[in-house]
PDB file of N, CA and C in Angstrom:
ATOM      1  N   UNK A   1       0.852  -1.181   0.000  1.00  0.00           N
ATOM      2  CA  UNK A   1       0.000   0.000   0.000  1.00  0.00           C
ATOM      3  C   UNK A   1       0.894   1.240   0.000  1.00  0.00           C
ATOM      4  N   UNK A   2       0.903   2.372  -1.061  1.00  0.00           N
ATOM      5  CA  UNK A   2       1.130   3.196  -0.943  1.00  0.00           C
ATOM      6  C   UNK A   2       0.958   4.329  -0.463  1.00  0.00           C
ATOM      7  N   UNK A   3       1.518   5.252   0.242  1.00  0.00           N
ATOM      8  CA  UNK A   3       1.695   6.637   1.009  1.00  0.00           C
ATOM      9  C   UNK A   3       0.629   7.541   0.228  1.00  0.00           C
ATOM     10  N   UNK A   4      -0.243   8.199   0.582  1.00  0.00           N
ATOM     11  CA  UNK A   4      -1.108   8.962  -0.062  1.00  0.00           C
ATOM     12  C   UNK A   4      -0.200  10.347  -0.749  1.00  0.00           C
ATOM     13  N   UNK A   5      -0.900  11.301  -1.526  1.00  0.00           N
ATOM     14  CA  UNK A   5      -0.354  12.268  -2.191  1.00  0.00           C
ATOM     15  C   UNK A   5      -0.255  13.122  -1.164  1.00  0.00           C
ATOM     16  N   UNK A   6       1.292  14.114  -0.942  1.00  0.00           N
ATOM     17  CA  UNK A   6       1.324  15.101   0.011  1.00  0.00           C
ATOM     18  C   UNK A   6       0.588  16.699  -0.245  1.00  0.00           C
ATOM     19  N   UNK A   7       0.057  17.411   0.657  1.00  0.00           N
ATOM     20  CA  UNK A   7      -0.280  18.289   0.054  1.00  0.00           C
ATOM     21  C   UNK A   7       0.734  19.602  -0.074  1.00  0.00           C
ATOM     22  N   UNK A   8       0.276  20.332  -1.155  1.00  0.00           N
ATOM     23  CA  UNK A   8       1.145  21.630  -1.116  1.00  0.00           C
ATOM     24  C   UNK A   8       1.031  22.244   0.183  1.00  0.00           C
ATOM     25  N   UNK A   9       2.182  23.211   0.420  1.00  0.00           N
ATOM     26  CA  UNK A   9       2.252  23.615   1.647  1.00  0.00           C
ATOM     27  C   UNK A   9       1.182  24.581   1.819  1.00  0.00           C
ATOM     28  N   UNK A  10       0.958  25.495   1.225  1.00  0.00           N
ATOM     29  CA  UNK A  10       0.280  26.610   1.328  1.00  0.00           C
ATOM     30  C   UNK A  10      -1.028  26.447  -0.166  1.00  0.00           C
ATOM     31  N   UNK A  11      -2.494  27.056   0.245  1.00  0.00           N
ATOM     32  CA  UNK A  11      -3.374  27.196  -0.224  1.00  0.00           C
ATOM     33  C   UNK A  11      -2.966  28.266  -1.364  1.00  0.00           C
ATOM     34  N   UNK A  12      -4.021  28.085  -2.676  1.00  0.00           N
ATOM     35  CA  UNK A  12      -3.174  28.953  -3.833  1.00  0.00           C
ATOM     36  C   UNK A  12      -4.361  30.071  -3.087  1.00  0.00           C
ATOM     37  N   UNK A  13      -4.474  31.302  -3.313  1.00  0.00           N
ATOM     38  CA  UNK A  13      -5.166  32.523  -2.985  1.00  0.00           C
ATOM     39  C   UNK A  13      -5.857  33.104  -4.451  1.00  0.00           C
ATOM     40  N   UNK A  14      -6.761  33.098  -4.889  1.00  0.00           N
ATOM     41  CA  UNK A  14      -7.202  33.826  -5.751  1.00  0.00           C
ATOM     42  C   UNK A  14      -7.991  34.696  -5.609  1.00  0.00           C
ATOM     43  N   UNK A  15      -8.632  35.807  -6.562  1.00  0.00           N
ATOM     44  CA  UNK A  15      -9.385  36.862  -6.711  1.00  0.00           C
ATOM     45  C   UNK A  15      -9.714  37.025  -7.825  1.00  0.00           C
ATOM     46  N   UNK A  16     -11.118  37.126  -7.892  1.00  0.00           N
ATOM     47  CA  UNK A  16     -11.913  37.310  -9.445  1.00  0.00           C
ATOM     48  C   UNK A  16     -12.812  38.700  -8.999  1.00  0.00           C
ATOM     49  N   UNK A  17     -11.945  39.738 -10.406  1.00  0.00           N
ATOM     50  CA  UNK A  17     -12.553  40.978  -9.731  1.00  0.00           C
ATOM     51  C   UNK A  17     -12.516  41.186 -11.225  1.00  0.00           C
ATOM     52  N   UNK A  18     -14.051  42.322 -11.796  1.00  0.00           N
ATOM     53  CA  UNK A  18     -14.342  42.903 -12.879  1.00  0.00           C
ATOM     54  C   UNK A  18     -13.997  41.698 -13.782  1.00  0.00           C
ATOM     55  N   UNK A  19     -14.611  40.328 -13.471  1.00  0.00           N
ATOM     56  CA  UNK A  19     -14.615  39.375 -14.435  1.00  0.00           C
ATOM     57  C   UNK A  19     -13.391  38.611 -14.830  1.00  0.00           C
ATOM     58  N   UNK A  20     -12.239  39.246 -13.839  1.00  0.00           N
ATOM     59  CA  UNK A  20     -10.663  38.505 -14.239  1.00  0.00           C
ATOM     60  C   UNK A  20      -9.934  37.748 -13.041  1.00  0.00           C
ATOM     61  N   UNK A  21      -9.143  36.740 -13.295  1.00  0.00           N
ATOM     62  CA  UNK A  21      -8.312  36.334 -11.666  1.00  0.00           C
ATOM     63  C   UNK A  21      -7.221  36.614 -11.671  1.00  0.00           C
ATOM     64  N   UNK A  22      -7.096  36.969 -10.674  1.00  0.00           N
ATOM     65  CA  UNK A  22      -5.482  37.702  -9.752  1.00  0.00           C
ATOM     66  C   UNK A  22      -4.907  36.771  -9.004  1.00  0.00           C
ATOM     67  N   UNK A  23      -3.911  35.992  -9.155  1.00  0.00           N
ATOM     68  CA  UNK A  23      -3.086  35.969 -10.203  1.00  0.00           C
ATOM     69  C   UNK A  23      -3.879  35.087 -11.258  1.00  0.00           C
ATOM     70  N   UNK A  24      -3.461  35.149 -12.590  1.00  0.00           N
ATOM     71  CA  UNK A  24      -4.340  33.881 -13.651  1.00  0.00           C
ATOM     72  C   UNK A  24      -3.372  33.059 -13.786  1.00  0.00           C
ATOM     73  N   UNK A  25      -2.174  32.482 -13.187  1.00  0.00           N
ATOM     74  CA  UNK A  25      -1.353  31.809 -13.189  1.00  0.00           C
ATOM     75  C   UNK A  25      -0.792  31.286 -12.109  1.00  0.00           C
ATOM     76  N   UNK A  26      -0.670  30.303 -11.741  1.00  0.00           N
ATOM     77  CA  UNK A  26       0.206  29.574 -10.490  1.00  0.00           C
ATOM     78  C   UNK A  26       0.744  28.044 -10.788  1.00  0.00           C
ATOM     79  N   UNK A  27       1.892  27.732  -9.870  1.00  0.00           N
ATOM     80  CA  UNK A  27       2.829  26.562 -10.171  1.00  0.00           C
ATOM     81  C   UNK A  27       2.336  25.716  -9.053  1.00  0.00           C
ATOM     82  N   UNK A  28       2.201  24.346  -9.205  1.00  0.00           N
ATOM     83  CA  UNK A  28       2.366  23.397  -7.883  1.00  0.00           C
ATOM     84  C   UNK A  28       3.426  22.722  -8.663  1.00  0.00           C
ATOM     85  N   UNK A  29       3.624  21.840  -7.237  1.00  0.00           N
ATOM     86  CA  UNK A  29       4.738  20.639  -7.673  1.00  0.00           C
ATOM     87  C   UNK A  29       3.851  19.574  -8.047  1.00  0.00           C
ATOM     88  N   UNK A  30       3.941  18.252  -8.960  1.00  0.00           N
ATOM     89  CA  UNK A  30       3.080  17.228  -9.370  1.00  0.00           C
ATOM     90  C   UNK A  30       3.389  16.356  -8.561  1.00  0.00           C
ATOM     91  N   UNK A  31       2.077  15.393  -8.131  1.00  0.00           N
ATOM     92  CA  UNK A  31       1.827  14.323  -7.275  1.00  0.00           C
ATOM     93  C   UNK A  31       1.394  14.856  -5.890  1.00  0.00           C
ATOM     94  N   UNK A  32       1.311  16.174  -5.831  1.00  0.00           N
ATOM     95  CA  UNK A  32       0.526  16.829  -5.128  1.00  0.00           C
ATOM     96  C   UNK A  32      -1.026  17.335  -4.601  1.00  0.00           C
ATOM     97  N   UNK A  33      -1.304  17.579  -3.504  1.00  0.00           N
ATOM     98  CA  UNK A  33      -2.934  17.795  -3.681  1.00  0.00           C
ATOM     99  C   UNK A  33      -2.481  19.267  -3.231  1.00  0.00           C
ATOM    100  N   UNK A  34      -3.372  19.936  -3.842  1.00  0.00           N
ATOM    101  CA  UNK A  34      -3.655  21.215  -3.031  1.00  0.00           C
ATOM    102  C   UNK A  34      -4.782  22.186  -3.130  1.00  0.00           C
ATOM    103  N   UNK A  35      -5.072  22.800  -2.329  1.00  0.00           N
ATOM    104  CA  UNK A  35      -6.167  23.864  -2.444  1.00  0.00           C
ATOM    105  C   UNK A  35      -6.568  25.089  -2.742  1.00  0.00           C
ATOM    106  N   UNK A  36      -7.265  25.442  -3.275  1.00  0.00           N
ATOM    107  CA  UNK A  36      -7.419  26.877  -4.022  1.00  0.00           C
ATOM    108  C   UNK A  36      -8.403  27.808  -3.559  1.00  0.00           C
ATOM    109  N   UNK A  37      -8.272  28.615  -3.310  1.00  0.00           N
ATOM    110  CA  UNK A  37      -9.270  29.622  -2.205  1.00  0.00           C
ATOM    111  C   UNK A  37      -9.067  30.607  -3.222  1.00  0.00           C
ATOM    112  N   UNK A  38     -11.435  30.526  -3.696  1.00  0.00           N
ATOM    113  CA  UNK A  38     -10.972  31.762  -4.279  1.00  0.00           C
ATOM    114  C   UNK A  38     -12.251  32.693  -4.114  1.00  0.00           C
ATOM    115  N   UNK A  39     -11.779  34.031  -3.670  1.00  0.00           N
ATOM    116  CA  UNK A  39     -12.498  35.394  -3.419  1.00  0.00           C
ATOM    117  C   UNK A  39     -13.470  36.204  -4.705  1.00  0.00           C
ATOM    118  N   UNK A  40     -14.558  35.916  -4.437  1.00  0.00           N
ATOM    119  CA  UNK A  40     -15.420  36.614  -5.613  1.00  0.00           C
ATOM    120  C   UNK A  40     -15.819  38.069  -5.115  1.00  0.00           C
ATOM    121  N   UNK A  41     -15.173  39.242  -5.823  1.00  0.00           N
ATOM    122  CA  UNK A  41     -14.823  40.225  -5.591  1.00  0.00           C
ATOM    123  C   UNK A  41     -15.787  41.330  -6.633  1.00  0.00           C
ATOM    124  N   UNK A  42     -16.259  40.215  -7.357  1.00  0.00           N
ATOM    125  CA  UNK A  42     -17.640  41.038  -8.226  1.00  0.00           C
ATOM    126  C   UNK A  42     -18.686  40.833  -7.738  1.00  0.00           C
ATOM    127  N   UNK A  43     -19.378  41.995  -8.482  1.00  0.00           N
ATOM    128  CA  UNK A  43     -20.910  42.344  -7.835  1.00  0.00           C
ATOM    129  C   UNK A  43     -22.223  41.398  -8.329  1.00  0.00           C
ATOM    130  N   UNK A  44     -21.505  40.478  -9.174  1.00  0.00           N
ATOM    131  CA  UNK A  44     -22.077  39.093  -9.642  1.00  0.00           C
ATOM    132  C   UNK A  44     -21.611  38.097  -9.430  1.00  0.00           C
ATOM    133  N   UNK A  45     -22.313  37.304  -9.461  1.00  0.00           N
ATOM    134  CA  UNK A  45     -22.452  36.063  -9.514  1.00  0.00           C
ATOM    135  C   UNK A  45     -21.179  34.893 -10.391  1.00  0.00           C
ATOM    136  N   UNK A  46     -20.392  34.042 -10.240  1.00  0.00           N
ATOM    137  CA  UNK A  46     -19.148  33.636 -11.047  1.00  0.00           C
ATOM    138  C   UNK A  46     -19.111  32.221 -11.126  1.00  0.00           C
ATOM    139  N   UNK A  47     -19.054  31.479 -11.750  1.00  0.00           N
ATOM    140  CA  UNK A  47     -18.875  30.266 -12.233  1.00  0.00           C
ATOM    141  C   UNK A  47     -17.358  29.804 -12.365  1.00  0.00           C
ATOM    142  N   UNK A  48     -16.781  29.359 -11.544  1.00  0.00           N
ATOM    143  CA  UNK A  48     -15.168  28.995 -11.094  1.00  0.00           C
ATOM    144  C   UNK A  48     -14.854  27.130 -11.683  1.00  0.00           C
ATOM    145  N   UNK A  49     -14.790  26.997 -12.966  1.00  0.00           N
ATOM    146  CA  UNK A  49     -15.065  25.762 -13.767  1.00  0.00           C
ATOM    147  C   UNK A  49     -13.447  25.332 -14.162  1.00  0.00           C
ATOM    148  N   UNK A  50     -12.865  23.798 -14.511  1.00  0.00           N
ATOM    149  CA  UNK A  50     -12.123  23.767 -15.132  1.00  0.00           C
ATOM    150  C   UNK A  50     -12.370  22.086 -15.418  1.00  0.00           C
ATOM    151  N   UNK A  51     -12.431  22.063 -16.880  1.00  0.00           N
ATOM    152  CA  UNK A  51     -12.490  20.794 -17.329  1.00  0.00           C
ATOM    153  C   UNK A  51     -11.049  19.786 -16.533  1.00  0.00           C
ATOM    154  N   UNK A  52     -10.367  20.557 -16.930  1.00  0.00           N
ATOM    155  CA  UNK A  52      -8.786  19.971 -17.143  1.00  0.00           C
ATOM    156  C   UNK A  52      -8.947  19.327 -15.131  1.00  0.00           C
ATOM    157  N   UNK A  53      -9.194  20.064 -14.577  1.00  0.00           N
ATOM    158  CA  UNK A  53      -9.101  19.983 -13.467  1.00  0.00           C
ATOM    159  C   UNK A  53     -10.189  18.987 -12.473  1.00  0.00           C
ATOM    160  N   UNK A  54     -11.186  19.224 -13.617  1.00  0.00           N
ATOM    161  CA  UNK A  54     -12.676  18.328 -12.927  1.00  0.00           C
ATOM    162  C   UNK A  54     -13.331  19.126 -11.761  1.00  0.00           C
ATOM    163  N   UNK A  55     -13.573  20.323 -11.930  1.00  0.00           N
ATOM    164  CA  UNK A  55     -14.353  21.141 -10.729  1.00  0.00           C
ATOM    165  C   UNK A  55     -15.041  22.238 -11.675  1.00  0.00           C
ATOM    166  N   UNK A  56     -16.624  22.161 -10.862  1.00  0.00           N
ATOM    167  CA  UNK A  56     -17.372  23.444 -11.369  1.00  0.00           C
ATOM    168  C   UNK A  56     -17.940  23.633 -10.132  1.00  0.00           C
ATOM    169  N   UNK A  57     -17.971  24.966  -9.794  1.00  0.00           N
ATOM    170  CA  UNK A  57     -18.472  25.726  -8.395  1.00  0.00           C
ATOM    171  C   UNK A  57     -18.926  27.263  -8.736  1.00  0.00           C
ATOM    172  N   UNK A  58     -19.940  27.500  -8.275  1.00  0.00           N
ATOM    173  CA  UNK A  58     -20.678  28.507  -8.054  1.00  0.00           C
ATOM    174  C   UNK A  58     -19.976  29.743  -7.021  1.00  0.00           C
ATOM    175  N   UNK A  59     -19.898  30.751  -7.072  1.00  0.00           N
ATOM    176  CA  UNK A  59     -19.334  31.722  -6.141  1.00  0.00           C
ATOM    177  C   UNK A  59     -19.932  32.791  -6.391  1.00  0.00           C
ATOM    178  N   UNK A  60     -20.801  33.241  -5.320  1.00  0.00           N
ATOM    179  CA  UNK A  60     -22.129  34.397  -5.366  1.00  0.00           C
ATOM    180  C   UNK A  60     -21.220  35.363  -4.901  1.00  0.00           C
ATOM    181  N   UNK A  61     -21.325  36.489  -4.998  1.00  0.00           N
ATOM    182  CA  UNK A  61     -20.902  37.975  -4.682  1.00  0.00           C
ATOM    183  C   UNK A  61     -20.299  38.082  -3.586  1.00  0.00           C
ATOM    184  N   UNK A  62     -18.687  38.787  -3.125  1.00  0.00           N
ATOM    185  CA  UNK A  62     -18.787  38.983  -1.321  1.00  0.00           C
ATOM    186  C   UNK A  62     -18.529  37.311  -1.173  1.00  0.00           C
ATOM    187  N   UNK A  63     -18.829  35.841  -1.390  1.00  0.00           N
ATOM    188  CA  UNK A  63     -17.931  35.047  -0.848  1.00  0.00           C
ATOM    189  C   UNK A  63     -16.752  34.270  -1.333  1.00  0.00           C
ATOM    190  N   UNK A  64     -16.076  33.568  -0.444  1.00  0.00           N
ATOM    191  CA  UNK A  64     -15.025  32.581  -1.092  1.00  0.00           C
ATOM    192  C   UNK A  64     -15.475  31.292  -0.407  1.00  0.00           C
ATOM    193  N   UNK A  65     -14.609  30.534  -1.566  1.00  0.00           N
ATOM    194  CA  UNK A  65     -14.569  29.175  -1.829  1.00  0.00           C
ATOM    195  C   UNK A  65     -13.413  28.497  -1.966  1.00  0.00           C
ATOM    196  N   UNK A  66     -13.786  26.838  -1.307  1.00  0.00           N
ATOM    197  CA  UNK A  66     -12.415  26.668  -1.717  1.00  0.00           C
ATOM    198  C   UNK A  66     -12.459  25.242  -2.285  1.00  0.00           C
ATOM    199  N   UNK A  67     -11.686  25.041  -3.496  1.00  0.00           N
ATOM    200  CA  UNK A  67     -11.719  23.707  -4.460  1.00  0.00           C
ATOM    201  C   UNK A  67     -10.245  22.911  -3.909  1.00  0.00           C
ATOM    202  N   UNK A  68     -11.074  21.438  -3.416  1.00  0.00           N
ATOM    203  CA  UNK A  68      -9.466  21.002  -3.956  1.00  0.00           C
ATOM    204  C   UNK A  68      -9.078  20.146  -4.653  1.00  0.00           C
ATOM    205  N   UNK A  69      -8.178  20.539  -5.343  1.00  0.00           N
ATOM    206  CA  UNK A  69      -7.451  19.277  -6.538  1.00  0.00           C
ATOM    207  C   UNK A  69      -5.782  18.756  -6.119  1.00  0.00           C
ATOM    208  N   UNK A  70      -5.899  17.918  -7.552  1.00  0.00           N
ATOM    209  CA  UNK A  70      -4.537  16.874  -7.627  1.00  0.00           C
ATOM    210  C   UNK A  70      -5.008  15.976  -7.234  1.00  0.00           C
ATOM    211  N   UNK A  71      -4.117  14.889  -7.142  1.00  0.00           N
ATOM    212  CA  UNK A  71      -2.421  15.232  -7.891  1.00  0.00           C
ATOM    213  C   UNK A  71      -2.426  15.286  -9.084  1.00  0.00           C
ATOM    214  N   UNK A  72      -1.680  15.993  -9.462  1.00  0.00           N
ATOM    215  CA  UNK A  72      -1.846  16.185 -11.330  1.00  0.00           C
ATOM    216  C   UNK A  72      -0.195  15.389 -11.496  1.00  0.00           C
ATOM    217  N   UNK A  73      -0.388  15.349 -12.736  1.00  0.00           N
ATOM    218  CA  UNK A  73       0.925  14.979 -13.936  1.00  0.00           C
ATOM    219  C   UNK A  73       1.800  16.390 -14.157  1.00  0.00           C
ATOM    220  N   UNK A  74       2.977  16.610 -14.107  1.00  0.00           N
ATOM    221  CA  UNK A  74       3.279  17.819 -15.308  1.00  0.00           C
ATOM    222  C   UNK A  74       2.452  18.138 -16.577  1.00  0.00           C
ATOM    223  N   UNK A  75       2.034  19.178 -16.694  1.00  0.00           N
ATOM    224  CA  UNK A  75       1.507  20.178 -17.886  1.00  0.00           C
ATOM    225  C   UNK A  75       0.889  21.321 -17.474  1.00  0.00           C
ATOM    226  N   UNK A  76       0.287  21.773 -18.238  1.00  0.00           N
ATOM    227  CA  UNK A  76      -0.439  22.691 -18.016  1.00  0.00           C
ATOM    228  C   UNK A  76      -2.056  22.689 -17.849  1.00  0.00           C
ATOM    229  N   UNK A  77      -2.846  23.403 -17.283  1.00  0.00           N
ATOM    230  CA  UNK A  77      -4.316  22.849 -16.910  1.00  0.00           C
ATOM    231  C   UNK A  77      -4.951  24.399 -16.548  1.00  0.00           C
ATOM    232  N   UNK A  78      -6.010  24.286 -17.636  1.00  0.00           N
ATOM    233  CA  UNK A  78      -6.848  26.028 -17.884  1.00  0.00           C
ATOM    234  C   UNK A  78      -7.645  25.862 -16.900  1.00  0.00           C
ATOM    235  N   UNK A  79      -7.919  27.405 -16.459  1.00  0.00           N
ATOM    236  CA  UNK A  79      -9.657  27.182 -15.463  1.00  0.00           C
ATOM    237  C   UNK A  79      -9.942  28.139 -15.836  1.00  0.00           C
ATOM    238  N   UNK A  80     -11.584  28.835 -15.387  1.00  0.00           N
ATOM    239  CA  UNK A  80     -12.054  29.512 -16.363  1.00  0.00           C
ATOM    240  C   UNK A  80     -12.889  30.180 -15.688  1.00  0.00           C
ATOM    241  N   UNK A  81     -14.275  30.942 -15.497  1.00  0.00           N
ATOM    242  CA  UNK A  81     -15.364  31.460 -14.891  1.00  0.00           C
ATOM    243  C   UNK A  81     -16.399  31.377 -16.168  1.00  0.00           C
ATOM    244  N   UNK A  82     -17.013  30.397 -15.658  1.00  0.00           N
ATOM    245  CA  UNK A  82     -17.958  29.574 -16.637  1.00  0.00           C
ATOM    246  C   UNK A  82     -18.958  30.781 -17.517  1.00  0.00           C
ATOM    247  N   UNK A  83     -19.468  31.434 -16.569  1.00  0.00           N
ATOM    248  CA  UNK A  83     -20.188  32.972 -17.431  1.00  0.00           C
ATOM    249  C   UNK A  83     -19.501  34.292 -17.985  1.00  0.00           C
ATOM    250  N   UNK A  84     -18.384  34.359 -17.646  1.00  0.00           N
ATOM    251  CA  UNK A  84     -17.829  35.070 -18.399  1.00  0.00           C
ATOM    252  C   UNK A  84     -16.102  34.568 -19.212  1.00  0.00           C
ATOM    253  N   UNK A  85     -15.926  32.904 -20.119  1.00  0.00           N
ATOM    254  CA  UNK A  85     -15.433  32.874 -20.398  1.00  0.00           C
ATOM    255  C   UNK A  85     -14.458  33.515 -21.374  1.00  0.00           C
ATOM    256  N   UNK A  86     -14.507  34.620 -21.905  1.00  0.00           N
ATOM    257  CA  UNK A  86     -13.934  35.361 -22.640  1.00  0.00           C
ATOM    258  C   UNK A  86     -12.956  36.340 -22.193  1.00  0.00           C
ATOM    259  N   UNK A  87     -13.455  36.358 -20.565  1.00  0.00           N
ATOM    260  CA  UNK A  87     -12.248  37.835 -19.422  1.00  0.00           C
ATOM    261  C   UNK A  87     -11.604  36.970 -18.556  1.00  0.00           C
ATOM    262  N   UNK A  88     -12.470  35.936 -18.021  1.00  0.00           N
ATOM    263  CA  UNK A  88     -11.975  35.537 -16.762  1.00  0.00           C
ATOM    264  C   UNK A  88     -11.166  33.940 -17.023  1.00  0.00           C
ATOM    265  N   UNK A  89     -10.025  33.802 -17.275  1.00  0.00           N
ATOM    266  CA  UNK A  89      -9.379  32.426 -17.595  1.00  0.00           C
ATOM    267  C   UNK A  89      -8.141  32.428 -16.976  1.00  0.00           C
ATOM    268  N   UNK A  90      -7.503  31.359 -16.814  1.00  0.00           N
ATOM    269  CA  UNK A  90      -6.342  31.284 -16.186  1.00  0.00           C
ATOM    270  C   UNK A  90      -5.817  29.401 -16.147  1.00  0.00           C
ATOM    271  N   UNK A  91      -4.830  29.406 -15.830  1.00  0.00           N
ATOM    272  CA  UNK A  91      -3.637  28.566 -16.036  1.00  0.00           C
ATOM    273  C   UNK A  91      -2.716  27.848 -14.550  1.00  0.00           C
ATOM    274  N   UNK A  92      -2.862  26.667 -14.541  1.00  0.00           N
ATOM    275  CA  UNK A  92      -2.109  26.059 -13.507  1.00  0.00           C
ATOM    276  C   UNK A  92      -0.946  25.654 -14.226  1.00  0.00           C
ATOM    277  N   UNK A  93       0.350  25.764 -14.035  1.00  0.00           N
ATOM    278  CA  UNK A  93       1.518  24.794 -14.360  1.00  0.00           C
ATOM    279  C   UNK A  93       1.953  24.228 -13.323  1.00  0.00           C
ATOM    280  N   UNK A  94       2.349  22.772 -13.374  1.00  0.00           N
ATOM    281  CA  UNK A  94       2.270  21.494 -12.781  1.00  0.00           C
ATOM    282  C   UNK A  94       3.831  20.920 -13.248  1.00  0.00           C
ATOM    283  N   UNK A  95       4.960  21.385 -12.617  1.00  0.00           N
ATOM    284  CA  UNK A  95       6.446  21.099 -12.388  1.00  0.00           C
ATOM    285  C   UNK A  95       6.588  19.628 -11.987  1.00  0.00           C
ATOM    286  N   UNK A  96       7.640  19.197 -12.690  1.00  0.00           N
ATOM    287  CA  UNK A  96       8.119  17.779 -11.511  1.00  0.00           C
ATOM    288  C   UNK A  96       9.146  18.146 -10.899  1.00  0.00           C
ATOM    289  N   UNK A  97       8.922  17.506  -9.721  1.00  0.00           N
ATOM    290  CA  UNK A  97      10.396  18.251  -8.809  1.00  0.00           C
ATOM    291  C   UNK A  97      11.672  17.268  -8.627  1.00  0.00           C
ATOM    292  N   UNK A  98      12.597  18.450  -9.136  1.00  0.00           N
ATOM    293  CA  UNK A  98      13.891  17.514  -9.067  1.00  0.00           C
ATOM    294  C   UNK A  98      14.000  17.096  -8.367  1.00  0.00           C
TER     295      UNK A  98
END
């Protein structure tokens, strides 16, 4: 029986404000789990989706949420805000560690 996946040390922090996320980019290490906390900072309603990732979540105005994923493989893996896909997108890269 194998050792379960470790998690990243620290939660990724996001912010979706005027339809965009702050940062739209972040690194984990692979074979990792980790968690993503993210702050809906618009005056609507946001759809926090990523195929690549396997999570769709709802985030109403004023709250946060938090998704968690992994372990992933190395690559890259999009996420998105399901109602306003055209502003709000962003990017996980997934390192192997030397």
């Amino acid at each position: 029986m194998s050792a379960p996946p470790a998690w990243a040390q620290d939660p990724v922090h996001l912010v979706v404000k005027d339809h965009h996320f702050s940062p739209d980019h972040f690194t984990v290490p692979a074979g990792t789990r980790f968690l993503i906390m993210l702050d809906n900072q618009d005056d609507t309603t946001d759809e926090f989706e990523s195929y690549d990732l396997k999570f769709e979540k709802i985030v109403v105005p004023g709250s946060t949420i938090t998704v968690h994923a992994g372990p992933l493989h190395p690559g890259t893996y999009k996420f998105f805000d399901d109602y306003h896909p055209d502003q709000a997108t962003g990017t996980v890269t997934v390192t192997q560690e030397p």
